[in-house]
PDB file of N, CA and C in Angstrom:
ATOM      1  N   UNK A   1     -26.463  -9.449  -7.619  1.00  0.00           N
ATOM      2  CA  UNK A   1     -25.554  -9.241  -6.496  1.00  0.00           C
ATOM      3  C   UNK A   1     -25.622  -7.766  -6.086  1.00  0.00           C
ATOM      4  N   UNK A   2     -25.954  -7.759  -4.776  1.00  0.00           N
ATOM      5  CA  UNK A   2     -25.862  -6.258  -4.679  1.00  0.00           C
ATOM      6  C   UNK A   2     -24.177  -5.378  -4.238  1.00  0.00           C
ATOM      7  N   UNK A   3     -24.037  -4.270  -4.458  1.00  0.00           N
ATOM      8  CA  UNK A   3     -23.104  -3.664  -3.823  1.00  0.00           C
ATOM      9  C   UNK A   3     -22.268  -3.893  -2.959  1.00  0.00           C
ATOM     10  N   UNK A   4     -23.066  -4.051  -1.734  1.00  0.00           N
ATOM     11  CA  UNK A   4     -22.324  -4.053  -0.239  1.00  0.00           C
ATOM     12  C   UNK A   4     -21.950  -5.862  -0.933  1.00  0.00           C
ATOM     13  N   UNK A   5     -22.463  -6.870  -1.424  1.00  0.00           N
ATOM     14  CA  UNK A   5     -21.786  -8.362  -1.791  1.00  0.00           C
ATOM     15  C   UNK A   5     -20.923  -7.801  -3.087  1.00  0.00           C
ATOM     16  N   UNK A   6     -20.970  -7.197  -3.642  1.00  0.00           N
ATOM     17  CA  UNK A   6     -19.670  -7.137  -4.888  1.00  0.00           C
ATOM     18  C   UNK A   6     -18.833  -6.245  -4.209  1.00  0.00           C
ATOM     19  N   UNK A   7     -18.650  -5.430  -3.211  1.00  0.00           N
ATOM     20  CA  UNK A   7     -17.505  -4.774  -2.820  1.00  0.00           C
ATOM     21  C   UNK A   7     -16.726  -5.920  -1.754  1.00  0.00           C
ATOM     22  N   UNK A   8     -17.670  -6.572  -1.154  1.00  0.00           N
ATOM     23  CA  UNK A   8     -16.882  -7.645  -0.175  1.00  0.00           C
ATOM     24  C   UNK A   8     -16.306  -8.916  -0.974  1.00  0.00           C
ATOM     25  N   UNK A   9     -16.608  -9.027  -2.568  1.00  0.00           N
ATOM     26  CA  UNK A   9     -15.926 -10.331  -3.250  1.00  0.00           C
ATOM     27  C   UNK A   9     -14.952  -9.705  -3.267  1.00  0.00           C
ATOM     28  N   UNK A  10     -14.715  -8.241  -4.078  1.00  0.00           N
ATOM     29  CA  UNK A  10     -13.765  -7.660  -4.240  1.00  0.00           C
ATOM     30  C   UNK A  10     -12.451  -7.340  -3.418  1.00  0.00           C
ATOM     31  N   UNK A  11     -12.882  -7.035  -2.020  1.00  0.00           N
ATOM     32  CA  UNK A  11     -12.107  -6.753  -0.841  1.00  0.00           C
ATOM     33  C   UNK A  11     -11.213  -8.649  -0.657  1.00  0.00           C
ATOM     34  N   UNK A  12     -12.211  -9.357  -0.268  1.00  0.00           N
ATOM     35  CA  UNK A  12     -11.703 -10.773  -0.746  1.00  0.00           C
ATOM     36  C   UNK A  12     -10.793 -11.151  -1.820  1.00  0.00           C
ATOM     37  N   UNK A  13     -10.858 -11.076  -3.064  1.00  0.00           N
ATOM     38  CA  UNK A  13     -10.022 -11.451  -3.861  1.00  0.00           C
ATOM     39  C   UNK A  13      -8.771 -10.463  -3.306  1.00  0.00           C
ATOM     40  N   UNK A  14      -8.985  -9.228  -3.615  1.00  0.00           N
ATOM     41  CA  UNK A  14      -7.420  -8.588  -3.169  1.00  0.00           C
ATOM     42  C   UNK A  14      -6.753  -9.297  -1.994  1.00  0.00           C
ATOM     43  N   UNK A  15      -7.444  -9.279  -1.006  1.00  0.00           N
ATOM     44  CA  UNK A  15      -7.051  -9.914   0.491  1.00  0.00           C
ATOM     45  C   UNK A  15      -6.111 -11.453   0.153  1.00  0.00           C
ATOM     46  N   UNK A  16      -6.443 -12.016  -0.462  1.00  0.00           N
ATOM     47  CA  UNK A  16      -6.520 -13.712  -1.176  1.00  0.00           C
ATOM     48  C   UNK A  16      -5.272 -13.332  -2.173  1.00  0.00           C
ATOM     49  N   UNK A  17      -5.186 -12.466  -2.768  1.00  0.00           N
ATOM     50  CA  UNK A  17      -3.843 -12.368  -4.009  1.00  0.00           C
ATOM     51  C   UNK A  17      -2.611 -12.153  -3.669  1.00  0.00           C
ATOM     52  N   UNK A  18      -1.728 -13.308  -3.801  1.00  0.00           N
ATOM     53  CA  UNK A  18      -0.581 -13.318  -3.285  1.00  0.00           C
ATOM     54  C   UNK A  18       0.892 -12.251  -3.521  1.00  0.00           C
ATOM     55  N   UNK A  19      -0.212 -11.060  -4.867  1.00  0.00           N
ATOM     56  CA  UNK A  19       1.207 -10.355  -5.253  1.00  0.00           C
ATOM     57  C   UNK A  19       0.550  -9.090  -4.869  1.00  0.00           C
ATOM     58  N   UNK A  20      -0.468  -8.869  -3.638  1.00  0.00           N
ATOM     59  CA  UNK A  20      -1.014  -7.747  -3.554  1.00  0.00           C
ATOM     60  C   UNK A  20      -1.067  -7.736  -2.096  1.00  0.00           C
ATOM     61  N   UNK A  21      -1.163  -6.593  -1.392  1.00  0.00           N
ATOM     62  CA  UNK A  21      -0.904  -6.057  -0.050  1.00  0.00           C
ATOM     63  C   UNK A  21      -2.101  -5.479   0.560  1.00  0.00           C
ATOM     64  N   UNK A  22      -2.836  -6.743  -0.194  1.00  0.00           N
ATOM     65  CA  UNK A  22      -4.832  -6.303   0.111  1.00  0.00           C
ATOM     66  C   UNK A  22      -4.894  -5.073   0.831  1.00  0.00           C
ATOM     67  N   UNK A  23      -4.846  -5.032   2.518  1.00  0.00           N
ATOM     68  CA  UNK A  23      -5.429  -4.632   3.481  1.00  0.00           C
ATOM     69  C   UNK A  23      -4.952  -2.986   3.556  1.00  0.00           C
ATOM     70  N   UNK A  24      -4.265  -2.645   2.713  1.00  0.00           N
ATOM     71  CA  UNK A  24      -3.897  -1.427   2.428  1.00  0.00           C
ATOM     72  C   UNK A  24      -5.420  -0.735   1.401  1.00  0.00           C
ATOM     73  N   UNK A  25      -5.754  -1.476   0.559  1.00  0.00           N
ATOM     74  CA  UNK A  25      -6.852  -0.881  -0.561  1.00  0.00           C
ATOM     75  C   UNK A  25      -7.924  -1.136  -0.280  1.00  0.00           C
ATOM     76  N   UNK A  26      -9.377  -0.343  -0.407  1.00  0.00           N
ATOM     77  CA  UNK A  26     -10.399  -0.177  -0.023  1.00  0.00           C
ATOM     78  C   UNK A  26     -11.400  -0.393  -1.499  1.00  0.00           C
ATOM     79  N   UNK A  27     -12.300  -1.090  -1.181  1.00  0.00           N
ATOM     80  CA  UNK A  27     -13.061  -1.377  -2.593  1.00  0.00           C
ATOM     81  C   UNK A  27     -14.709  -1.038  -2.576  1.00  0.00           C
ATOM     82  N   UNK A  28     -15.044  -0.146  -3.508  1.00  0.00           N
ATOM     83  CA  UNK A  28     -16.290  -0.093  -3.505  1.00  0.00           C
ATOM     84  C   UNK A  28     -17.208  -0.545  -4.527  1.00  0.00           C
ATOM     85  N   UNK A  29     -18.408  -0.204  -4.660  1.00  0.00           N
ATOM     86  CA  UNK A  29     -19.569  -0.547  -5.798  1.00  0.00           C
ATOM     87  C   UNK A  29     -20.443  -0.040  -5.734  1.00  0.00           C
ATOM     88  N   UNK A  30     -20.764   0.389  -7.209  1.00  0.00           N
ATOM     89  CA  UNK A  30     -21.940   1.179  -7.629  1.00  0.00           C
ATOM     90  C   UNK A  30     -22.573   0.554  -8.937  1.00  0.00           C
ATOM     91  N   UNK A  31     -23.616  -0.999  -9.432  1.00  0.00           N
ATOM     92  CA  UNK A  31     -23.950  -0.796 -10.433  1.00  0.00           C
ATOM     93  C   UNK A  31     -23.225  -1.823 -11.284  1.00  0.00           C
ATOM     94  N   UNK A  32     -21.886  -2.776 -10.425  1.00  0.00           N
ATOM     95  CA  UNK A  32     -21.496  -3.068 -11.211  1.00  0.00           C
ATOM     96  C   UNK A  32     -19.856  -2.478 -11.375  1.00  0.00           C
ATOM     97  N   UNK A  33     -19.995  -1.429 -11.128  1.00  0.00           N
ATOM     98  CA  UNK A  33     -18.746  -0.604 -11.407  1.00  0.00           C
ATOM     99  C   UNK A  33     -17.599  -0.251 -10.190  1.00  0.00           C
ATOM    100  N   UNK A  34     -16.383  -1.288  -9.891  1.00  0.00           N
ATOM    101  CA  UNK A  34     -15.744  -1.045  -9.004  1.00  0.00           C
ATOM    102  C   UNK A  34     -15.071   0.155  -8.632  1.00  0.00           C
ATOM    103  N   UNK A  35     -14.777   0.738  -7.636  1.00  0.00           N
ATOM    104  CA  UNK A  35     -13.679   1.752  -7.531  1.00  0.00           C
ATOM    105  C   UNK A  35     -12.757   1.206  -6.397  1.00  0.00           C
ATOM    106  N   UNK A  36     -11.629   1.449  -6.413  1.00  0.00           N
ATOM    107  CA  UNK A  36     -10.365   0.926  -5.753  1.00  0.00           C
ATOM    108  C   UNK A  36      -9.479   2.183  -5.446  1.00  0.00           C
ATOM    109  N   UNK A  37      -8.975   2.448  -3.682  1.00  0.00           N
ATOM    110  CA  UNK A  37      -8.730   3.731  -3.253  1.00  0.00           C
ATOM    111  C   UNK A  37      -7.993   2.808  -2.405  1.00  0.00           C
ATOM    112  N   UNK A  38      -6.478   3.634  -1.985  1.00  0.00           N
ATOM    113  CA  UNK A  38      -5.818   3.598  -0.981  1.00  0.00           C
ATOM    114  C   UNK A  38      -4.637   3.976  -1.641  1.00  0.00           C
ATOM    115  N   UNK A  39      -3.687   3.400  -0.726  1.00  0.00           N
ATOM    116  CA  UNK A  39      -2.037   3.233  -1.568  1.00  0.00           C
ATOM    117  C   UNK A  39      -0.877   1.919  -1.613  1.00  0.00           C
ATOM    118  N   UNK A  40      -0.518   1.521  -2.836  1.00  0.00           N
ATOM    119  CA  UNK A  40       0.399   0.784  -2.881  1.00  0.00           C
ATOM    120  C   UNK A  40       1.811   1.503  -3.381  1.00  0.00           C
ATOM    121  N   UNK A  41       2.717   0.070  -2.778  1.00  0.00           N
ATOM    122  CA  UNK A  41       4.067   0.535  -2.796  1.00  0.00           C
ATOM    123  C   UNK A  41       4.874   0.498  -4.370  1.00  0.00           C
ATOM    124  N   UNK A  42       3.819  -0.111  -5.361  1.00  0.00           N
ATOM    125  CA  UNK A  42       4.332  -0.052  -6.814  1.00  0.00           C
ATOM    126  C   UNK A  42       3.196  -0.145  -8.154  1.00  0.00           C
ATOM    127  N   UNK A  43       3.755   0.169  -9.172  1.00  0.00           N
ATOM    128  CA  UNK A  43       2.682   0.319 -10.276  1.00  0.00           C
ATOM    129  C   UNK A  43       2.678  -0.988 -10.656  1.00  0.00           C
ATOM    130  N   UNK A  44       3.669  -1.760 -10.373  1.00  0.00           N
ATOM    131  CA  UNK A  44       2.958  -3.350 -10.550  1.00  0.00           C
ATOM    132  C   UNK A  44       1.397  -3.538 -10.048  1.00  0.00           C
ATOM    133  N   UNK A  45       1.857  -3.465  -7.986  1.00  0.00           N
ATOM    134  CA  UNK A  45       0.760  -3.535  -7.559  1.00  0.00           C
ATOM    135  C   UNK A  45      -0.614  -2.699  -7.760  1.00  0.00           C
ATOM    136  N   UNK A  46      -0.262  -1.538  -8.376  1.00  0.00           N
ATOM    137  CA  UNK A  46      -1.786  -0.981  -8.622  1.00  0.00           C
ATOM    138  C   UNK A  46      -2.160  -2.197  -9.896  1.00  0.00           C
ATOM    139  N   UNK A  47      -1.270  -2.588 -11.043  1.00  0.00           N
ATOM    140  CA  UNK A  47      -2.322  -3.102 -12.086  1.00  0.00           C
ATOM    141  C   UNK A  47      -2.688  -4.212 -11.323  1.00  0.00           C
ATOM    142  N   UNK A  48      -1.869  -5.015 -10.787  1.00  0.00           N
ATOM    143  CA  UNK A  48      -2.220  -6.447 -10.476  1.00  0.00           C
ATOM    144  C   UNK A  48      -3.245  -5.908  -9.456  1.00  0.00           C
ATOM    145  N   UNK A  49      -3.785  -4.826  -8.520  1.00  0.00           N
ATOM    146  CA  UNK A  49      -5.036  -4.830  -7.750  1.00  0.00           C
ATOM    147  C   UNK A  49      -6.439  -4.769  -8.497  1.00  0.00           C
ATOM    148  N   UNK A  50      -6.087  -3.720 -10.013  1.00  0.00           N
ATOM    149  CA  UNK A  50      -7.087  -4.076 -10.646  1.00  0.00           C
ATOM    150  C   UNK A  50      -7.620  -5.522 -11.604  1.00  0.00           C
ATOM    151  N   UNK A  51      -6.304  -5.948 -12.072  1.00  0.00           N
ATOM    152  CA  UNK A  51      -6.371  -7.041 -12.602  1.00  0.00           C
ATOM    153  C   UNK A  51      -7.679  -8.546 -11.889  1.00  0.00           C
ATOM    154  N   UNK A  52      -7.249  -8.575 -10.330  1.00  0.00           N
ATOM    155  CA  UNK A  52      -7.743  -8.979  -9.252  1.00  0.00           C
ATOM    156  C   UNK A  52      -9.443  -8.391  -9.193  1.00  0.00           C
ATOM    157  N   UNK A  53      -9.576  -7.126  -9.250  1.00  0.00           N
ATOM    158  CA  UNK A  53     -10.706  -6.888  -9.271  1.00  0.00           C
ATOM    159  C   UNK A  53     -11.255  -7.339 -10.803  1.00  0.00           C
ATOM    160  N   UNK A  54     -11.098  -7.329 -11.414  1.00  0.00           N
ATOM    161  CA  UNK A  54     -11.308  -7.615 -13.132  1.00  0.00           C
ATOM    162  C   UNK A  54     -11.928  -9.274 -12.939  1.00  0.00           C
ATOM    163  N   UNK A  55     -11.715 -10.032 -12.061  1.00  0.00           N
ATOM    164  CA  UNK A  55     -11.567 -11.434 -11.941  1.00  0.00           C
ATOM    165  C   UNK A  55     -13.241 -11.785 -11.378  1.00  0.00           C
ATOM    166  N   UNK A  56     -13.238 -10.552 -10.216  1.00  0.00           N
ATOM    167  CA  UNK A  56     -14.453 -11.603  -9.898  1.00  0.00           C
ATOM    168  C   UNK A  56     -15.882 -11.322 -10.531  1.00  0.00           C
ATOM    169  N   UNK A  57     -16.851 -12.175 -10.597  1.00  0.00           N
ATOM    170  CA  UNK A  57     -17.959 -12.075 -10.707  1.00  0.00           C
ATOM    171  C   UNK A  57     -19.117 -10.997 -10.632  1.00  0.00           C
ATOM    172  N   UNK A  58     -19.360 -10.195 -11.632  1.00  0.00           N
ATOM    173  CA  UNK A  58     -19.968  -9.175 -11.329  1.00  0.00           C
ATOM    174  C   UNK A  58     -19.602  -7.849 -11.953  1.00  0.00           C
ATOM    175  N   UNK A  59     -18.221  -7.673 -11.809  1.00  0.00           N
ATOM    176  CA  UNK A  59     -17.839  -6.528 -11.929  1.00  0.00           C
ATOM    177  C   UNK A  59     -17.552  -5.818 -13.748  1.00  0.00           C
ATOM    178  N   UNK A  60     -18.049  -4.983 -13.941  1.00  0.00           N
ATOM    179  CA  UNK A  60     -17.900  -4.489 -15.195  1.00  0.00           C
ATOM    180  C   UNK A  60     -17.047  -3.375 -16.027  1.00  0.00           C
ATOM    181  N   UNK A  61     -16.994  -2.909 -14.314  1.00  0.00           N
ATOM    182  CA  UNK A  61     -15.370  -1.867 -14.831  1.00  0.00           C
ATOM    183  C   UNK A  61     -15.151  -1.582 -13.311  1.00  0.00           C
ATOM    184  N   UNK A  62     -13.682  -1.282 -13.685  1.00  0.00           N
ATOM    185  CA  UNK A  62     -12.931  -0.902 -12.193  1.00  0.00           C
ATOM    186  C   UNK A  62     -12.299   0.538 -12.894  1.00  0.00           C
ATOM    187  N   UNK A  63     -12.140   1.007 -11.522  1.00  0.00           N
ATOM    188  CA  UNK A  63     -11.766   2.478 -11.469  1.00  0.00           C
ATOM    189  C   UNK A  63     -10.736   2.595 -10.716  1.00  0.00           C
ATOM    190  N   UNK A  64      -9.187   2.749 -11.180  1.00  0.00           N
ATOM    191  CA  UNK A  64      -7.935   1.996 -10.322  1.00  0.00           C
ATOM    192  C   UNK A  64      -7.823   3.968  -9.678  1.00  0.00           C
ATOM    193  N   UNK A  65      -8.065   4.235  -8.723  1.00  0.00           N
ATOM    194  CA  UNK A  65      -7.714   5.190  -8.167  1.00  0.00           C
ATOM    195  C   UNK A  65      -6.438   5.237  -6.883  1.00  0.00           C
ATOM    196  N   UNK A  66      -6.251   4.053  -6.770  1.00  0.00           N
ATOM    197  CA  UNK A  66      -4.765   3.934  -5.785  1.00  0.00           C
ATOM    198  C   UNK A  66      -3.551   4.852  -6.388  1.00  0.00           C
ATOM    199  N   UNK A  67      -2.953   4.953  -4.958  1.00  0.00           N
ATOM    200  CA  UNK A  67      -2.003   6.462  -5.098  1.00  0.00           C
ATOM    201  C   UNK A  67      -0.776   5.017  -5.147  1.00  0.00           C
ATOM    202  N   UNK A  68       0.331   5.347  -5.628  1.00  0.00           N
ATOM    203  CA  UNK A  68       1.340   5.056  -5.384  1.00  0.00           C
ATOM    204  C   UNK A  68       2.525   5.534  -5.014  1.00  0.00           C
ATOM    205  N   UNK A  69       2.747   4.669  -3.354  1.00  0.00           N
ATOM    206  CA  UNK A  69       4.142   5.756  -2.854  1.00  0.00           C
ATOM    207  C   UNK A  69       4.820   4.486  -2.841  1.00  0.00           C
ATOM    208  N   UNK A  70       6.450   4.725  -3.525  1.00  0.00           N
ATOM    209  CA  UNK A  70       7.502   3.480  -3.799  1.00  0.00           C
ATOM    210  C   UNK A  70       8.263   4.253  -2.263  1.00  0.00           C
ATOM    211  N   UNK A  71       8.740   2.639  -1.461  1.00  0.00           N
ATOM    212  CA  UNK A  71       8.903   2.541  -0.524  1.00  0.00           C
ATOM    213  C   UNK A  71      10.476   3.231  -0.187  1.00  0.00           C
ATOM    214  N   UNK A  72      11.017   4.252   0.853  1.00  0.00           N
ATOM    215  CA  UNK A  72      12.007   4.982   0.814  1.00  0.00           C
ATOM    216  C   UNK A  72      13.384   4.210   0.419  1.00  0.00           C
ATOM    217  N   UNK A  73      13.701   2.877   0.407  1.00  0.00           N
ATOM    218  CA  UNK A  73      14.701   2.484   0.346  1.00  0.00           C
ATOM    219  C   UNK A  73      14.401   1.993  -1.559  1.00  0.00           C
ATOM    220  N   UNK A  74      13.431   2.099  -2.044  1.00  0.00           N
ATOM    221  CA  UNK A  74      13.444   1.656  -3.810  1.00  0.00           C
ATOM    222  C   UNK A  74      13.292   3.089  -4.408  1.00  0.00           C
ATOM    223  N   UNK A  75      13.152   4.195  -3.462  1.00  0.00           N
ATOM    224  CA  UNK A  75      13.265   5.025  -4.455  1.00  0.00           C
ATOM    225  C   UNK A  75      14.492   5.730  -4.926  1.00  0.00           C
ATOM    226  N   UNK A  76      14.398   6.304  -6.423  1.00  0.00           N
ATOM    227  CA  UNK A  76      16.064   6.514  -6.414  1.00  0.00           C
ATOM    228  C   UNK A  76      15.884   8.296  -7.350  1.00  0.00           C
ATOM    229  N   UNK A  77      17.067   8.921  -7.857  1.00  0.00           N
ATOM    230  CA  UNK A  77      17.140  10.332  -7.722  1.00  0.00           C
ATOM    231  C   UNK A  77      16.562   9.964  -9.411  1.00  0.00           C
ATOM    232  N   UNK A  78      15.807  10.908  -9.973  1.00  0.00           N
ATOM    233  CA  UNK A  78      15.509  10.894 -11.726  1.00  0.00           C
ATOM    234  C   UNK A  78      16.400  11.168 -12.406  1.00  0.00           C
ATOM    235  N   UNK A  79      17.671  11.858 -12.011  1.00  0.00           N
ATOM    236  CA  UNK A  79      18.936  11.606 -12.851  1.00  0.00           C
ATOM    237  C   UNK A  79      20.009  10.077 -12.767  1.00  0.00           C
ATOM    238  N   UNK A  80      19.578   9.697 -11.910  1.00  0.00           N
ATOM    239  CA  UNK A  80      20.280   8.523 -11.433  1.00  0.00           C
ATOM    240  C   UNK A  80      19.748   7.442 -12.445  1.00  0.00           C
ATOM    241  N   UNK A  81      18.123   7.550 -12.552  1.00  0.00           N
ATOM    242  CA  UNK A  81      17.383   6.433 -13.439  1.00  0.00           C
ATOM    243  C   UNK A  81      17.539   7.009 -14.658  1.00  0.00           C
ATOM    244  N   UNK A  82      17.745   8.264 -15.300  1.00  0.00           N
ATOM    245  CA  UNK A  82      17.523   8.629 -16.545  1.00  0.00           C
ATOM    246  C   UNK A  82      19.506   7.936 -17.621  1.00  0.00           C
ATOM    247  N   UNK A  83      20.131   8.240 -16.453  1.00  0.00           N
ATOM    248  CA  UNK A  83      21.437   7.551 -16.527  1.00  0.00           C
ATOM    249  C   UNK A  83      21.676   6.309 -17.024  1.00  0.00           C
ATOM    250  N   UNK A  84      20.684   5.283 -16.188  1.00  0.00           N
ATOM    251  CA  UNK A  84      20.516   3.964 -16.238  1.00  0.00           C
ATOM    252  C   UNK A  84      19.660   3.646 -18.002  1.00  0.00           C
ATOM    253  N   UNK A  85      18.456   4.678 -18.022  1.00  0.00           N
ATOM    254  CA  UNK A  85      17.994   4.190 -19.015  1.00  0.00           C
ATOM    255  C   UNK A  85      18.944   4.409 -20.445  1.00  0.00           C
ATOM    256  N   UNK A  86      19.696   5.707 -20.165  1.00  0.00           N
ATOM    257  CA  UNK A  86      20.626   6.438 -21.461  1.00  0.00           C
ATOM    258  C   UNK A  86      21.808   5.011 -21.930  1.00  0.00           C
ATOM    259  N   UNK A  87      22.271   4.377 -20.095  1.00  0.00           N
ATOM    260  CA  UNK A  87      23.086   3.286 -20.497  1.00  0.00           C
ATOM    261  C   UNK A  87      22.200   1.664 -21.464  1.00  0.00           C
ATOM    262  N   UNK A  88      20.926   1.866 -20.868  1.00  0.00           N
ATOM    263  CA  UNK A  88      20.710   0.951 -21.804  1.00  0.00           C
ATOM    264  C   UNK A  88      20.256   0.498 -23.497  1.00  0.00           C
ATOM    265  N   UNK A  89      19.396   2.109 -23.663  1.00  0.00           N
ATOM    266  CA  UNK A  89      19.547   2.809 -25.234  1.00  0.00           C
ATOM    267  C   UNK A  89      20.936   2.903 -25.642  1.00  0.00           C
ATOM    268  N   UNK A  90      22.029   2.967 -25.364  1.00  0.00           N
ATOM    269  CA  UNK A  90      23.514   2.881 -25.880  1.00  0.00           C
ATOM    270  C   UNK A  90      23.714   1.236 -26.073  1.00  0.00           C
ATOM    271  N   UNK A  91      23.235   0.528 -25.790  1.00  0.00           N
ATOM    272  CA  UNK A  91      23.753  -0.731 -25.773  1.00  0.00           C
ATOM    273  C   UNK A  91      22.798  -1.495 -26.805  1.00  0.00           C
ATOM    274  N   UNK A  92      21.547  -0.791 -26.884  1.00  0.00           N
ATOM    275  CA  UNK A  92      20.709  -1.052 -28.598  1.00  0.00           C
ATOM    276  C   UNK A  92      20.898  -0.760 -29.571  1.00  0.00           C
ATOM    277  N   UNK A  93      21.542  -1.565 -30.375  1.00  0.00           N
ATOM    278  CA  UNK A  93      22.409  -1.129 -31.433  1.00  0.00           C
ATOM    279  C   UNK A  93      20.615  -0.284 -32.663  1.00  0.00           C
ATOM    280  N   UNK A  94      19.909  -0.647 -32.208  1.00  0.00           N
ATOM    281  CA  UNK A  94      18.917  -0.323 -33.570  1.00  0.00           C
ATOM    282  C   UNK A  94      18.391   0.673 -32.759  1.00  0.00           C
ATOM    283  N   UNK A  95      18.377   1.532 -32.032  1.00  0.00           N
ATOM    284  CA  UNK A  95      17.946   2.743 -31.391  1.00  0.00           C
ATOM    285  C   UNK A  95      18.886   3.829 -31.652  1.00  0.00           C
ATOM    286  N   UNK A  96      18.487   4.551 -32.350  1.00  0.00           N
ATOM    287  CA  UNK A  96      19.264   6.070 -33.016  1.00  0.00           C
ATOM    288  C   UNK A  96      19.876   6.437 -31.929  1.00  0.00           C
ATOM    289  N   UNK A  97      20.886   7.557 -31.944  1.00  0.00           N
ATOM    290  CA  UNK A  97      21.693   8.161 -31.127  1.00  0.00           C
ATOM    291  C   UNK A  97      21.067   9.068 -30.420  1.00  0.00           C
ATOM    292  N   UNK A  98      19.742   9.504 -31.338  1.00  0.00           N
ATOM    293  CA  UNK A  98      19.169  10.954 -31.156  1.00  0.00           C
ATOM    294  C   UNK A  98      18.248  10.917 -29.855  1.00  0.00           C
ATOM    295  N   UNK A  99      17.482   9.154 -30.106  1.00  0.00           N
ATOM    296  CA  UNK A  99      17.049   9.238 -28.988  1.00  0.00           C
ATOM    297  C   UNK A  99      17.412   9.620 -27.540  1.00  0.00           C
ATOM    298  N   UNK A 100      16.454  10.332 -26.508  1.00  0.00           N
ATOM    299  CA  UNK A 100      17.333  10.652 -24.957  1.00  0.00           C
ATOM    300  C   UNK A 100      15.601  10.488 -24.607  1.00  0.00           C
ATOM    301  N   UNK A 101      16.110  10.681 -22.934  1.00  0.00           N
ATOM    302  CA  UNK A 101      15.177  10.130 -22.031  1.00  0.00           C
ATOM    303  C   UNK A 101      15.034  10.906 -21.291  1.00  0.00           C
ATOM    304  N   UNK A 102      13.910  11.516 -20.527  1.00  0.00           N
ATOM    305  CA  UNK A 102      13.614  12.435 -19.466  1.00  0.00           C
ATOM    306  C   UNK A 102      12.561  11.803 -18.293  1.00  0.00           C
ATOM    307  N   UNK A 103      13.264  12.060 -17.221  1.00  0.00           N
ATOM    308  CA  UNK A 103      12.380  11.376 -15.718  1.00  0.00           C
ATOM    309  C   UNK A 103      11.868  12.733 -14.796  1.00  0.00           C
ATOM    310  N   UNK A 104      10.720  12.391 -14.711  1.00  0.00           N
ATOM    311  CA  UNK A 104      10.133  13.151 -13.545  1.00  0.00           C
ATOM    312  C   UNK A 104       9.249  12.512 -12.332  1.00  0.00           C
ATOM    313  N   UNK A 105      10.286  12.955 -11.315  1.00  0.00           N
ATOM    314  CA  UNK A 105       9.293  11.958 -10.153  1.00  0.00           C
ATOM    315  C   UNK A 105       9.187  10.776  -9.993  1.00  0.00           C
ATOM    316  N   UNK A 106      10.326  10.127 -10.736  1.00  0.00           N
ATOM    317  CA  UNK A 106      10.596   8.991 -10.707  1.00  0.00           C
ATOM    318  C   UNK A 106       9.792   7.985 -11.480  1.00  0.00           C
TER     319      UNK A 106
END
């Protein structure tokens, strides 16, 4: 299979995956070896874009280079989430006290 046909299975499967926002990510090939560039709106969707590439025929490694920007209304302040996580380590009774949590950039 050459290149220009393993970057277009690839572009296909993403396009085709119902938990991915294909037409945002760009897919290439060299050899066998995918690379995947653009941006999605979560780190779900970056694994599940590589996952997708992992699937089809051909490919022997992917190179997940997608940026991820979380969409203005899911993003929230790193003290706000570090809060959330402190409330839920308090509520594990087998997680030491000592443990604490630090967020950067969400």
């Amino acid at each position: 299979m050459s290149n220009q046909e393993l970057s277009a299975s690839v572009s296909e499967e993403l396009h085709w995956d119902p938990k991915l926002g294909g037409d945002t990510i760009a897919a290439s090939a060299a050899e066998g070896v995918v690379t995947l560039r653009g941006t999605v709106g979560s780190f779900h969707e970056k694994r599940q874009a590589k996952k997708a590439a992992e699937r089809v025929k051909g490919v022997l490694e992917v190179k997940n280079l997608l940026n991820v920007r979380l969409m203005t209304e899911q993003t929230r302040e790193d003290a706000e989430i570090r809060a959330d996580v402190l409330r839920a380590l308090a509520l594990d009774t087998q997680v030491p006290d000592s443990v604490d949590a630090k967020v950067s950039y969400g």
